[in-house]
Protein backbone atom coordinates (compact mmCIF):
# COMPACT_ATOMS: atom_id res chain seq x y z
CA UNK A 1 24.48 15.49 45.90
CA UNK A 2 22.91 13.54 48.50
CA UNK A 3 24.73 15.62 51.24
CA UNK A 4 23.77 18.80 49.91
CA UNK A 5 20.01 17.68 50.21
CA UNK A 6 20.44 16.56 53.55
CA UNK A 7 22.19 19.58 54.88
CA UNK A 8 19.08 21.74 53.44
CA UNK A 9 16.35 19.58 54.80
CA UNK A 10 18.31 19.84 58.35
CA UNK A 11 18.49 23.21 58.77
CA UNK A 12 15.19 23.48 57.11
CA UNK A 13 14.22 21.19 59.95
CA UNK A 14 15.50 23.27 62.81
CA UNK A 15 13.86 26.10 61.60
CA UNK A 16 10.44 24.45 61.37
CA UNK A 17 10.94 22.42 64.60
CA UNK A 18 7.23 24.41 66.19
CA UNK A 19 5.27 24.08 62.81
CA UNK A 20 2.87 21.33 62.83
CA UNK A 21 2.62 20.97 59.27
CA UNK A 22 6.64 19.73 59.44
CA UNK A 23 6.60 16.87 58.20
CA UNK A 24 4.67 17.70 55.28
CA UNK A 25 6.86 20.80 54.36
CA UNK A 26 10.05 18.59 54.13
CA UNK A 27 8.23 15.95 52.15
CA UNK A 28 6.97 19.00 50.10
CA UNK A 29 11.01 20.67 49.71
CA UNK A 30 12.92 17.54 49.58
CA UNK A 31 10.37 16.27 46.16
CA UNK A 32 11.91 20.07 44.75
CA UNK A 33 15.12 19.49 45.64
CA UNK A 34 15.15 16.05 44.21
CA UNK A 35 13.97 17.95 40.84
CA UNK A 36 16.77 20.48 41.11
CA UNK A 37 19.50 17.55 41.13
CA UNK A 38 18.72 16.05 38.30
CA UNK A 39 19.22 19.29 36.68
CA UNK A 40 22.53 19.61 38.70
CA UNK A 41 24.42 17.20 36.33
CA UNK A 42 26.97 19.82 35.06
CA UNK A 43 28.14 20.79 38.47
CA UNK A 44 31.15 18.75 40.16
CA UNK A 45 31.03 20.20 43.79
CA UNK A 46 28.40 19.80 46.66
CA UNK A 47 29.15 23.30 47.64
CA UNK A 48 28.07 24.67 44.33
CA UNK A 49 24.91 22.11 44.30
CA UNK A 50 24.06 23.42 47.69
CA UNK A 51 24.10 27.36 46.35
CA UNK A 52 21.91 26.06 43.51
CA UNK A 53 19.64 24.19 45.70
CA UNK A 54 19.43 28.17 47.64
CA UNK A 55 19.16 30.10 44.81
CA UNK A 56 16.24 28.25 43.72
CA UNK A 57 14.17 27.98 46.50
CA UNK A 58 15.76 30.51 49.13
CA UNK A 59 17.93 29.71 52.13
CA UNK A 60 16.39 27.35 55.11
CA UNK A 61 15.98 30.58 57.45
CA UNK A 62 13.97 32.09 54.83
CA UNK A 63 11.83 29.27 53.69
CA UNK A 64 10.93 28.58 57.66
CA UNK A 65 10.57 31.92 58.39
CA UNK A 66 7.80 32.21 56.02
CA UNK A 67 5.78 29.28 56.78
CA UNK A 68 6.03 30.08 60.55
CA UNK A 69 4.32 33.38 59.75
CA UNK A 70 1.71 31.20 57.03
CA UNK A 71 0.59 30.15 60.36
CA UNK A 72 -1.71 33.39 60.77
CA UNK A 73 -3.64 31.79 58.27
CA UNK A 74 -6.12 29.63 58.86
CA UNK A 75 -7.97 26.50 56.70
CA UNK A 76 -10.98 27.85 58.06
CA UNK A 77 -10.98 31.66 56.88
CA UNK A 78 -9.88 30.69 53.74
CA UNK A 79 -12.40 28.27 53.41
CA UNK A 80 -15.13 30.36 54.18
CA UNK A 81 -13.96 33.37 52.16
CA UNK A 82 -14.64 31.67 49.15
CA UNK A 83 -17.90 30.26 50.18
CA UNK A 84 -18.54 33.71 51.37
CA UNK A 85 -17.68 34.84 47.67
CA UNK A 86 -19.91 32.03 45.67
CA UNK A 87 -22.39 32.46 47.63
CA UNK A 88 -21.98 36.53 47.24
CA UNK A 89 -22.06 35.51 43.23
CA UNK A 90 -24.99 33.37 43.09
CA UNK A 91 -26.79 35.64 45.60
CA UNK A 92 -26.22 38.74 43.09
CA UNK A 93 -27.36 37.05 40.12
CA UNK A 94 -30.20 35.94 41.95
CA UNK A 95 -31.14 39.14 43.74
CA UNK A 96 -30.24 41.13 39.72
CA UNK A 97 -32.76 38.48 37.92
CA UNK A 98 -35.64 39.03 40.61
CA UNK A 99 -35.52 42.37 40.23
CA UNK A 100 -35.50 42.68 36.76
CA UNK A 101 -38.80 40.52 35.96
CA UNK A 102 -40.31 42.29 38.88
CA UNK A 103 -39.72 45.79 37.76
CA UNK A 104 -39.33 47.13 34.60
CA UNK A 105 -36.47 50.23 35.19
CA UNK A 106 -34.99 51.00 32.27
CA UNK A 107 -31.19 51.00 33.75
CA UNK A 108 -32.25 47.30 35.19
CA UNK A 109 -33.66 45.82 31.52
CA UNK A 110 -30.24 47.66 29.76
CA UNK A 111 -28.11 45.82 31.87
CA UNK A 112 -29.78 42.30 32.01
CA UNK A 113 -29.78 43.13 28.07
CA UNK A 114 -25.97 43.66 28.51
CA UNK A 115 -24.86 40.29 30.43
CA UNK A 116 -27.13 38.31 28.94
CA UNK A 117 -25.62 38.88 25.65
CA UNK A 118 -22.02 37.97 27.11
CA UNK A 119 -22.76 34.52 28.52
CA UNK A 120 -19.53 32.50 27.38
CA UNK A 121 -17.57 35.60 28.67
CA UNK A 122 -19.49 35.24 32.72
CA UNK A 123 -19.09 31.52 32.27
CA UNK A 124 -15.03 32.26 31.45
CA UNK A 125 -14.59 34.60 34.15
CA UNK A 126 -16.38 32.50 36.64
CA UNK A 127 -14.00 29.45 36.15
CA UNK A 128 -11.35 31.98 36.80
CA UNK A 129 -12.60 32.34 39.97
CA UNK A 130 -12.84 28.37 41.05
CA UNK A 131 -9.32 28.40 39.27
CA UNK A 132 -8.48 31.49 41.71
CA UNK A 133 -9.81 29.08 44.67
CA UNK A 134 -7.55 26.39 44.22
CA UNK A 135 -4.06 28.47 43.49
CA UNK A 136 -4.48 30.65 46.78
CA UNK A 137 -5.25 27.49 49.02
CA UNK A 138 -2.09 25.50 47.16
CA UNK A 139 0.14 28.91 47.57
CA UNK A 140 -1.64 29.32 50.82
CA UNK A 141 -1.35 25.53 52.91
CA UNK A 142 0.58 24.27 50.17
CA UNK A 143 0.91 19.92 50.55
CA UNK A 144 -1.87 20.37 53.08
CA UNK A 145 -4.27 22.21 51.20
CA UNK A 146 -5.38 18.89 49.23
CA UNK A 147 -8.19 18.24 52.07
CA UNK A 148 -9.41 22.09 52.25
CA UNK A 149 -9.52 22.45 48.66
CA UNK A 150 -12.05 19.36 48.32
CA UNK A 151 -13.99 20.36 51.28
CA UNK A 152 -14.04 24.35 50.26
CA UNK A 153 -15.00 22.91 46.57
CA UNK A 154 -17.97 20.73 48.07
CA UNK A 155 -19.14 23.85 50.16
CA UNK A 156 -18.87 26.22 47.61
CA UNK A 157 -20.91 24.19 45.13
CA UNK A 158 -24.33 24.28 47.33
CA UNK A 159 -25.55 27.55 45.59
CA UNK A 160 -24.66 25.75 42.08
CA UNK A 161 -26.82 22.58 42.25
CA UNK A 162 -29.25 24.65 44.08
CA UNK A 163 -30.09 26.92 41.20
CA UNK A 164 -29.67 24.08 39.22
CA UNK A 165 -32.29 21.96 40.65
CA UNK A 166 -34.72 24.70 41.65
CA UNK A 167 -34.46 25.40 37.76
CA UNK A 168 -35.01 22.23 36.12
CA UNK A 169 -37.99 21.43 38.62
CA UNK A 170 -39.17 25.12 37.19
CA UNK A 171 -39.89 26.43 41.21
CA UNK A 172 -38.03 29.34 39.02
CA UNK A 173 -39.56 29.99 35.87
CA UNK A 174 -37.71 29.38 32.83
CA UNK A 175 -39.21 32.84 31.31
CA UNK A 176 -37.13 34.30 34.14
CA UNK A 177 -33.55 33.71 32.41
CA UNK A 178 -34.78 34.49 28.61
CA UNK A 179 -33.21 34.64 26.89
CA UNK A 180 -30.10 32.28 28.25
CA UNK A 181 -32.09 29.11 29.16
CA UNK A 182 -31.65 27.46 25.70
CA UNK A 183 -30.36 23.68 25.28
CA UNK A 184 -26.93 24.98 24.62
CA UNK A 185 -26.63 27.18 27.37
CA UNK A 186 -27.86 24.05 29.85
CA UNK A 187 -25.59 21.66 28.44
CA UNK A 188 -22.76 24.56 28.06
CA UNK A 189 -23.31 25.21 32.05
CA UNK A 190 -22.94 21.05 32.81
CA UNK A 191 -20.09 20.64 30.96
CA UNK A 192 -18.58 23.90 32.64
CA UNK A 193 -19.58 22.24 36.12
CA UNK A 194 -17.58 19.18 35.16
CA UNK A 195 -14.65 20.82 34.86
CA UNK A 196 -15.04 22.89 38.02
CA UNK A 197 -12.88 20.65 40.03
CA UNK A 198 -10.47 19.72 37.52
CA UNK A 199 -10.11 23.68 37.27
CA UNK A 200 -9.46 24.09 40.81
CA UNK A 201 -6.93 21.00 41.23
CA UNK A 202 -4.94 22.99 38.36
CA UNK A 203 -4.89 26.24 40.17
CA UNK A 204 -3.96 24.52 43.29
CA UNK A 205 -0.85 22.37 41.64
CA UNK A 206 0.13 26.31 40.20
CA UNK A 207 -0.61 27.91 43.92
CA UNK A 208 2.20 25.30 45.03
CA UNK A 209 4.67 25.62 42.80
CA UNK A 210 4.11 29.51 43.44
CA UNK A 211 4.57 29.05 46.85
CA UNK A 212 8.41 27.07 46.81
């Protein structure tokens, strides 16, 4: 068994011999691999362990091939795409509520009427999207995505505790989110915030086992 892994994580190696991230992706492979023999009990060859060991994750060439390309990709555009969304969220919301209590069209007041009658629903969908955060950065950068996930996370929270401060020091009125702002829906949105990061980390485990 031991030979089969070691012939992988060679030619794995040769094909990854340019990729700074090296290291890391064989550390990242050979904790799979180590997975896949244990399940490997009922086979008696290392040639058939070694197919197994291909079938599951794809051939050396392939696997290489891939995260040569992955190189395109950088920590930093990812990082600030998601920033770029939260902030594109909050900035929404923001820009919808303002315009409602400064205007009263009739479209406007329908559709606050609307979402504010679906809170648990926004809430839902918006953990989807820290969820979403942390599987493309762990399909994305994989082992070294741990880093860019906590900074993106860190980043992407700004707008969060922003709104949250600005609306517990009322510098926005309270009147301005009736009729959400009750003590549920405040101690609904920190509990939600809690989990935030436990969300992401989940999405990002699923993003690397996606990835392999």
């Amino acid at each position: 068994m031991e030979r089969s892994k070691s012939r992988f994580l060679e030619e794995l190696s040769k094909g990854l011999i340019n990729h700074k991230e090296k290291e890391n992706i064989l550390l990242e492979y050979e904790s799979h691999i180590e997975e896949i023999l244990i399940e490997s009990y009922d086979l008696n060859t290392e040639a058939e362990i070694y197919d197994r060991i291909v079938s599951r994750l794809g051939s050396p060439d392939e696997i290489s091939g891939l995260w040569n390309e992955e190189l395109s990709v950088t920590p930093s555009n990812m990082k600030w795409l998601f920033i770029l969304l939260n902030i594109i969220f909050f900035g929404g919301g923001s820009l919808l509520t303002l315009a409602h209590n400064l205007y009263q069209w009739e479209w406007l007041s329908a559709l606050w009427h609307h979402l504010t009658a679906i809170p648990i629903l926004i809430a839902f969908l918006y953990m989807f999207f820290w969820a979403l955060l942390g599987y493309e950065i762990g399909k994305g950068f994989g082992h070294r995505g741990k880093t860019l996930l906590r900074k993106t996370f860190l980043l992407s929270l700004i707008p969060n505790l922003l709104l949250m401060v600005l609306t517990v020091f009322e510098i926005i009125p309270h009147s301005w989110f009736a009729p959400l702002l009750t003590k549920t829906f405040i101690f609904a949105c920190i509990i939600f915030t809690i989990f935030l990061y436990p969300i992401s980390w989940f999405g990002y485990r699923w993003g690397r086992k996606a990835s392999i």
